[in-house]
N, C-alpha and C. Protein backbone atom coordinates (compact mmCIF):
# COMPACT_ATOMS: atom_id res chain seq x y z
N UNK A 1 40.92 -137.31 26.19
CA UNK A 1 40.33 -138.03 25.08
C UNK A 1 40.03 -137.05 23.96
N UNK A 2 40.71 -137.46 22.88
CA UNK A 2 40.08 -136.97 21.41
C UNK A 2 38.98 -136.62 21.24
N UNK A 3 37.89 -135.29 21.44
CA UNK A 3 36.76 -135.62 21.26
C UNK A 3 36.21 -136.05 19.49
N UNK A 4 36.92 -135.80 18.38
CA UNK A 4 36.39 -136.45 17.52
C UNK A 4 36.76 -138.16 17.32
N UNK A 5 37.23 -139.05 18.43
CA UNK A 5 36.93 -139.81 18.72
C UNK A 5 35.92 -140.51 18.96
N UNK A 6 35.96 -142.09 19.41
CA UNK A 6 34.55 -142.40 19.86
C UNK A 6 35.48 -143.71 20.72
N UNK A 7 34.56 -144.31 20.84
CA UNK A 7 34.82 -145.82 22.20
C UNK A 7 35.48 -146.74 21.57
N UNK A 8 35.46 -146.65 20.18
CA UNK A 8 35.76 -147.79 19.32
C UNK A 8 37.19 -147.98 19.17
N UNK A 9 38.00 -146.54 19.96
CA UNK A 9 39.51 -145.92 19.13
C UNK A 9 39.96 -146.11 20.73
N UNK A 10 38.94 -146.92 21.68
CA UNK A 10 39.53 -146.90 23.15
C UNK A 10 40.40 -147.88 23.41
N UNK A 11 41.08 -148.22 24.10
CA UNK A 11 42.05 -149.53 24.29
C UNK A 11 41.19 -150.54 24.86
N UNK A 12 41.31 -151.93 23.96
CA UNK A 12 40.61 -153.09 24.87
C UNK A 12 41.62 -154.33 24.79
N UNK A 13 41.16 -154.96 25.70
CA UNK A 13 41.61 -156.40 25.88
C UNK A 13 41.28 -156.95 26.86
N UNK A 14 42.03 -158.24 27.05
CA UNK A 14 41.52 -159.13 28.16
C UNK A 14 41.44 -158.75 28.99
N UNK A 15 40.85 -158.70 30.33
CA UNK A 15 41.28 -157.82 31.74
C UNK A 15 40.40 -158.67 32.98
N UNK A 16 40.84 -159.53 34.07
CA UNK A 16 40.63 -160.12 34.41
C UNK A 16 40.20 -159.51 36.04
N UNK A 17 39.62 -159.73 36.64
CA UNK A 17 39.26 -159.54 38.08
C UNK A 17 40.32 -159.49 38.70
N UNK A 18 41.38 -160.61 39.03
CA UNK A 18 42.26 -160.97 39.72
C UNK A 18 43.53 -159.81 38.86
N UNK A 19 43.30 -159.45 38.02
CA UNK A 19 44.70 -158.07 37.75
C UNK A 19 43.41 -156.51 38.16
N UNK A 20 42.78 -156.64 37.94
CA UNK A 20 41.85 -155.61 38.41
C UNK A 20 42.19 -155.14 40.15
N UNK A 21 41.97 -156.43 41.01
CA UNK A 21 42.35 -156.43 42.29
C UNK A 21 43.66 -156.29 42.55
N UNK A 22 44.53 -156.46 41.75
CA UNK A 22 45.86 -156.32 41.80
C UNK A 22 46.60 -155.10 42.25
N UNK A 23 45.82 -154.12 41.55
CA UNK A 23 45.76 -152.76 41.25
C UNK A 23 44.50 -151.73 42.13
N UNK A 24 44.44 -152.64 43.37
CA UNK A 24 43.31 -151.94 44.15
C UNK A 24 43.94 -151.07 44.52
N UNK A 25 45.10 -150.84 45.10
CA UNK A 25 45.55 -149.79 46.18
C UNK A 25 45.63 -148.16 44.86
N UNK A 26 46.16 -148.20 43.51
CA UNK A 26 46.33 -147.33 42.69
C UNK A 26 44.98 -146.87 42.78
N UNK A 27 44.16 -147.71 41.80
CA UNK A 27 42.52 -147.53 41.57
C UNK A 27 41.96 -146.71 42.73
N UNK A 28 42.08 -147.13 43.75
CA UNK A 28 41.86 -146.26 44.63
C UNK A 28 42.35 -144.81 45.43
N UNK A 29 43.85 -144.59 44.92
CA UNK A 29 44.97 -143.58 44.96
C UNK A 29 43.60 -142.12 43.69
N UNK A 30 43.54 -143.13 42.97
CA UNK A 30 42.56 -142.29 41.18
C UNK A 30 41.13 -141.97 42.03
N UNK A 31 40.92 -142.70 43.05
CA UNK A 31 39.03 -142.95 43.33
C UNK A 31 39.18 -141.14 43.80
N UNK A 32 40.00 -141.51 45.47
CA UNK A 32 40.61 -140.22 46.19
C UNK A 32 40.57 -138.77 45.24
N UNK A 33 41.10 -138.88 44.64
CA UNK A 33 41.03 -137.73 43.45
C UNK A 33 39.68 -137.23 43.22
N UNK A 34 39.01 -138.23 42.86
CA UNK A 34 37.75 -137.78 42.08
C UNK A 34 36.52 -138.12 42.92
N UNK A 35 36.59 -138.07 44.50
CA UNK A 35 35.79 -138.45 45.09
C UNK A 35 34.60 -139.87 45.03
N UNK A 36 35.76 -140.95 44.46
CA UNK A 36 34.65 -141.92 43.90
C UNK A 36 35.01 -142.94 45.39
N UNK A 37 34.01 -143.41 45.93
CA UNK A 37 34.20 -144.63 46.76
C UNK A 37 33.71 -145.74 46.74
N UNK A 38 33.54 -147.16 47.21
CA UNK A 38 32.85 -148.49 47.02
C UNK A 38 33.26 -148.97 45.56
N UNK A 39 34.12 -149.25 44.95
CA UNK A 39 34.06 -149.43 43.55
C UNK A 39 33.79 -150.97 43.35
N UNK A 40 33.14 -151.52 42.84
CA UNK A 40 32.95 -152.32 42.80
C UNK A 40 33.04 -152.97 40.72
N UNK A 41 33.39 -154.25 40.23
CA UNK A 41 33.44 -154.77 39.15
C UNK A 41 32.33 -155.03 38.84
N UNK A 42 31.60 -155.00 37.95
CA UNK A 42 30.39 -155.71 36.99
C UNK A 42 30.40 -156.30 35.54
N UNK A 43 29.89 -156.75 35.05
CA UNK A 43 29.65 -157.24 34.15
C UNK A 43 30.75 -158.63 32.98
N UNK A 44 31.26 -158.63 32.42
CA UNK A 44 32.16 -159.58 31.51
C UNK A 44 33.26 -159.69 32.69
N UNK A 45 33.81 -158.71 33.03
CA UNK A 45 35.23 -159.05 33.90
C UNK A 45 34.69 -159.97 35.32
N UNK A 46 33.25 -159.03 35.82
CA UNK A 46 33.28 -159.90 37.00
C UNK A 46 32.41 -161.33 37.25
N UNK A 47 31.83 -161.69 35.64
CA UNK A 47 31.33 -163.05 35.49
C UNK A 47 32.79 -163.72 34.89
N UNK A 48 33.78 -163.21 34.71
CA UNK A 48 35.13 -164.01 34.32
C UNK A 48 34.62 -164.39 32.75
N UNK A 49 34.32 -163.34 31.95
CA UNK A 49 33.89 -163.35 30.38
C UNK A 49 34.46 -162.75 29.46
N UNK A 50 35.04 -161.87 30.25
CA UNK A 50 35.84 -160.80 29.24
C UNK A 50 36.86 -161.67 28.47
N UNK A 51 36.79 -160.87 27.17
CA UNK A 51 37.96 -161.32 26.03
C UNK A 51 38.24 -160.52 25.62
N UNK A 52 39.36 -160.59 24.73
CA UNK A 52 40.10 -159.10 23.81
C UNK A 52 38.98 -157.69 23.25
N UNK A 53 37.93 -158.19 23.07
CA UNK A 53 37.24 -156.45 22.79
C UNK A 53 36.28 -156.53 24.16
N UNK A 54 36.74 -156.77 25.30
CA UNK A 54 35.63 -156.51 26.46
C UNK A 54 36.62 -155.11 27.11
N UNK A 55 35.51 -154.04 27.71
CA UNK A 55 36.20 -153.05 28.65
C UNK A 55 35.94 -153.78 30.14
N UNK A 56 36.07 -152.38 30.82
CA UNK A 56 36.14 -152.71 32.05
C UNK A 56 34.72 -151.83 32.64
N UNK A 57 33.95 -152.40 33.52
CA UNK A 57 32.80 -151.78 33.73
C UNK A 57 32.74 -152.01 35.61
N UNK A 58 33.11 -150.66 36.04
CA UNK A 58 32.58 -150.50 37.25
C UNK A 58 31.73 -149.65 37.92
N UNK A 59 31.21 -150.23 39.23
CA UNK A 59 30.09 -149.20 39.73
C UNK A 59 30.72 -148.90 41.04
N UNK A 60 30.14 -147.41 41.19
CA UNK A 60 30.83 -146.69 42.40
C UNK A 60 30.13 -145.62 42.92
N UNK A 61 30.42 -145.37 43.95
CA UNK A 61 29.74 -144.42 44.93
C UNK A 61 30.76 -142.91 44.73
N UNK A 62 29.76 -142.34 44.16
CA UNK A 62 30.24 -140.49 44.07
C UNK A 62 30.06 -139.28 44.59
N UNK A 63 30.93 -138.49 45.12
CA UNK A 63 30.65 -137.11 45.71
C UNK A 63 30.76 -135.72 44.84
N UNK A 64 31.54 -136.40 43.66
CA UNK A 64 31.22 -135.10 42.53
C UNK A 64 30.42 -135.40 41.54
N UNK A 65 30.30 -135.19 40.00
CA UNK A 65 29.43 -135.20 39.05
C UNK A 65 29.88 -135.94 37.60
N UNK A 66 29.50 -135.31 36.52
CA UNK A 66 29.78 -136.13 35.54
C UNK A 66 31.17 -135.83 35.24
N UNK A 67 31.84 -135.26 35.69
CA UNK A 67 33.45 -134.29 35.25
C UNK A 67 34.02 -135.95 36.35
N UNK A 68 33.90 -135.60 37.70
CA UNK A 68 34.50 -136.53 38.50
C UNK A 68 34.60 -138.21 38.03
N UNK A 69 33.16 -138.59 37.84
CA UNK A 69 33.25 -140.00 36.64
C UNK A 69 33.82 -139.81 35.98
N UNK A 70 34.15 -139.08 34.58
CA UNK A 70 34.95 -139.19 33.71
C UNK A 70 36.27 -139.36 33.94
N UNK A 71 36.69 -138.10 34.92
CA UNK A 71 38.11 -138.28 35.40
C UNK A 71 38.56 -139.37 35.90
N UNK A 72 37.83 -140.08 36.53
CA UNK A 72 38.27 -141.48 37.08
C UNK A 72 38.26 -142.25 36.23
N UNK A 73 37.22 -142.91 35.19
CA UNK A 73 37.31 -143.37 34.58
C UNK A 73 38.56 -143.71 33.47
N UNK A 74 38.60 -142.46 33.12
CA UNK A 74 40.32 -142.19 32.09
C UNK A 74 41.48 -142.36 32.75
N UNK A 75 41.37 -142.04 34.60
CA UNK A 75 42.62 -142.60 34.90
C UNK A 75 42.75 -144.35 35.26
N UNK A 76 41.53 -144.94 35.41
CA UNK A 76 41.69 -146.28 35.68
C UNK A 76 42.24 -146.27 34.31
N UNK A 77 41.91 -146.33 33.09
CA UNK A 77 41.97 -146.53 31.67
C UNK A 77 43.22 -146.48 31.81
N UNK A 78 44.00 -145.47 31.73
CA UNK A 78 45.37 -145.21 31.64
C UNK A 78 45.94 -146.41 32.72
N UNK A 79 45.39 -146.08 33.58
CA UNK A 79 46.17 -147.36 34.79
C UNK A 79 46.54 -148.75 34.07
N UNK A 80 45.48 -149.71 33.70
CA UNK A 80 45.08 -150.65 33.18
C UNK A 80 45.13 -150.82 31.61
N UNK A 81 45.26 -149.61 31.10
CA UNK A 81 45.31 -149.53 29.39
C UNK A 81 44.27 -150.22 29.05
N UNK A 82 42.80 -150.41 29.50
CA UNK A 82 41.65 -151.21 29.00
C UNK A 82 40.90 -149.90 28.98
N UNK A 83 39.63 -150.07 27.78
CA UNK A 83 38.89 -149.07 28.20
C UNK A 83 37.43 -149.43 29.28
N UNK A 84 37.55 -148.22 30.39
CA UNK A 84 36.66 -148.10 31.24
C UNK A 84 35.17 -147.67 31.62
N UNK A 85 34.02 -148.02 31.70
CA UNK A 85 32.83 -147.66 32.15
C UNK A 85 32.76 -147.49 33.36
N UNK A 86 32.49 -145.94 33.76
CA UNK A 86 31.72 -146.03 35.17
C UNK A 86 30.38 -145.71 35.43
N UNK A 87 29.73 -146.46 36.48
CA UNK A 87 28.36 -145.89 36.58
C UNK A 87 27.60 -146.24 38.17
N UNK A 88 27.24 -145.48 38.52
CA UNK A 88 26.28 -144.88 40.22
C UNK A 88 25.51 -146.16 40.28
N UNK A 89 24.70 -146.90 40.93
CA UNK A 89 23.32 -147.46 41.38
C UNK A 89 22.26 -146.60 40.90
N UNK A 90 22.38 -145.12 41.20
CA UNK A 90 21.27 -144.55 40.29
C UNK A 90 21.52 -144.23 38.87
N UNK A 91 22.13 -144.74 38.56
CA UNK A 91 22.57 -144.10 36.97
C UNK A 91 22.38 -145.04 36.08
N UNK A 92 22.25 -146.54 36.89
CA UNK A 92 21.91 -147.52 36.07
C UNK A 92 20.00 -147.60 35.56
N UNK A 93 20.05 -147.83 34.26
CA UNK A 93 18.43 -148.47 34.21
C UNK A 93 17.58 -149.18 35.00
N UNK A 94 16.80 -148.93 35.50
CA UNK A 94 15.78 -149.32 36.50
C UNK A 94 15.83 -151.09 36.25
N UNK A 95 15.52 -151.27 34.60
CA UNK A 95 15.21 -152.79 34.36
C UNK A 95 16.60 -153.54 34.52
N UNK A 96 18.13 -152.87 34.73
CA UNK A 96 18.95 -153.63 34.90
C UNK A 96 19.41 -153.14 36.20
N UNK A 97 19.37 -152.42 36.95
CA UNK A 97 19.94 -152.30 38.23
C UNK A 97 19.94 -153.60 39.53
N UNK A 98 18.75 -154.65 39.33
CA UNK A 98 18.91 -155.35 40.33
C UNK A 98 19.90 -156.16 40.09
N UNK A 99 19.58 -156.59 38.54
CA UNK A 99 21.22 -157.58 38.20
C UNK A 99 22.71 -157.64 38.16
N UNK A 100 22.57 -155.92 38.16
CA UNK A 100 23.77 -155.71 38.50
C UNK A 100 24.55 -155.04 39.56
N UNK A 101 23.73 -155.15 40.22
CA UNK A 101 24.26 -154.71 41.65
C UNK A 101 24.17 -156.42 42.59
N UNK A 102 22.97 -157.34 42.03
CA UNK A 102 24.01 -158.44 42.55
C UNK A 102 25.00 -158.89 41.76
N UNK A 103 25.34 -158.68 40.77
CA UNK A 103 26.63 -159.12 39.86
C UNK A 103 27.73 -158.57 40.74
N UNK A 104 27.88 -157.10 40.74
CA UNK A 104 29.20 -156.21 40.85
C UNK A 104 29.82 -156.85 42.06
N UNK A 105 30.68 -156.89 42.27
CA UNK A 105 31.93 -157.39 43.27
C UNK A 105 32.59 -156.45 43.65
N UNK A 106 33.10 -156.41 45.23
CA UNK A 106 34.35 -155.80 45.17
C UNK A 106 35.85 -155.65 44.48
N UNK A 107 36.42 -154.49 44.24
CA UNK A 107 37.77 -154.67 44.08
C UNK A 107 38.58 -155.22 45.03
């Protein structure tokens, strides 16, 4: 990524649960890499909301650090050509973590 970029110059569009799952076995080929496991969908994609400027927002279980999120993140991105959010159970805000950990779904 460009760092004089920003999120705005990221690729978005529609991106649906059911092509998300499509692409479990890759997503997970990318997790392997970067030590990410449990990945689970949240938010617009996995209430079936997303539209042309929605990313993709998942939560996942990690054994490396902020280098390892990123890396995964950019390769789902590339996978999917949507842009990607990742984020821990602890990494989420206290006032939104319960909602979205019952939101998030499996891949």
């Amino acid at each position: 990524m460009d760092p004089d970029s920003d999120v705005t110059d990221a690729p978005r569009r529609r991106v649906t649960l059911d092509e998300v799952r499509a692409h479990r076995d890759e997503i997970y080929e990318i997790a392997d890499q970067f030590g990410v496991s449990n990945i689970r969908v949240f938010g617009s994609v996995a209430r079936d909301e997303a539209d042309d400027d929605s990313d993709l927002d998942l939560l996942v279980d990690i054994d490396g650090g902020y280098f390892a999120l990123t890396g995964f993140a950019l390769g789902v991105e590339e996978l999917l050509g949507v842009f990607t959010q990742v984020a821990t159970p602890n990494g989420i805000k206290e006032r939104m973590r319960e909602r979205i950990l019952n939101e998030a779904v499996a891949v």
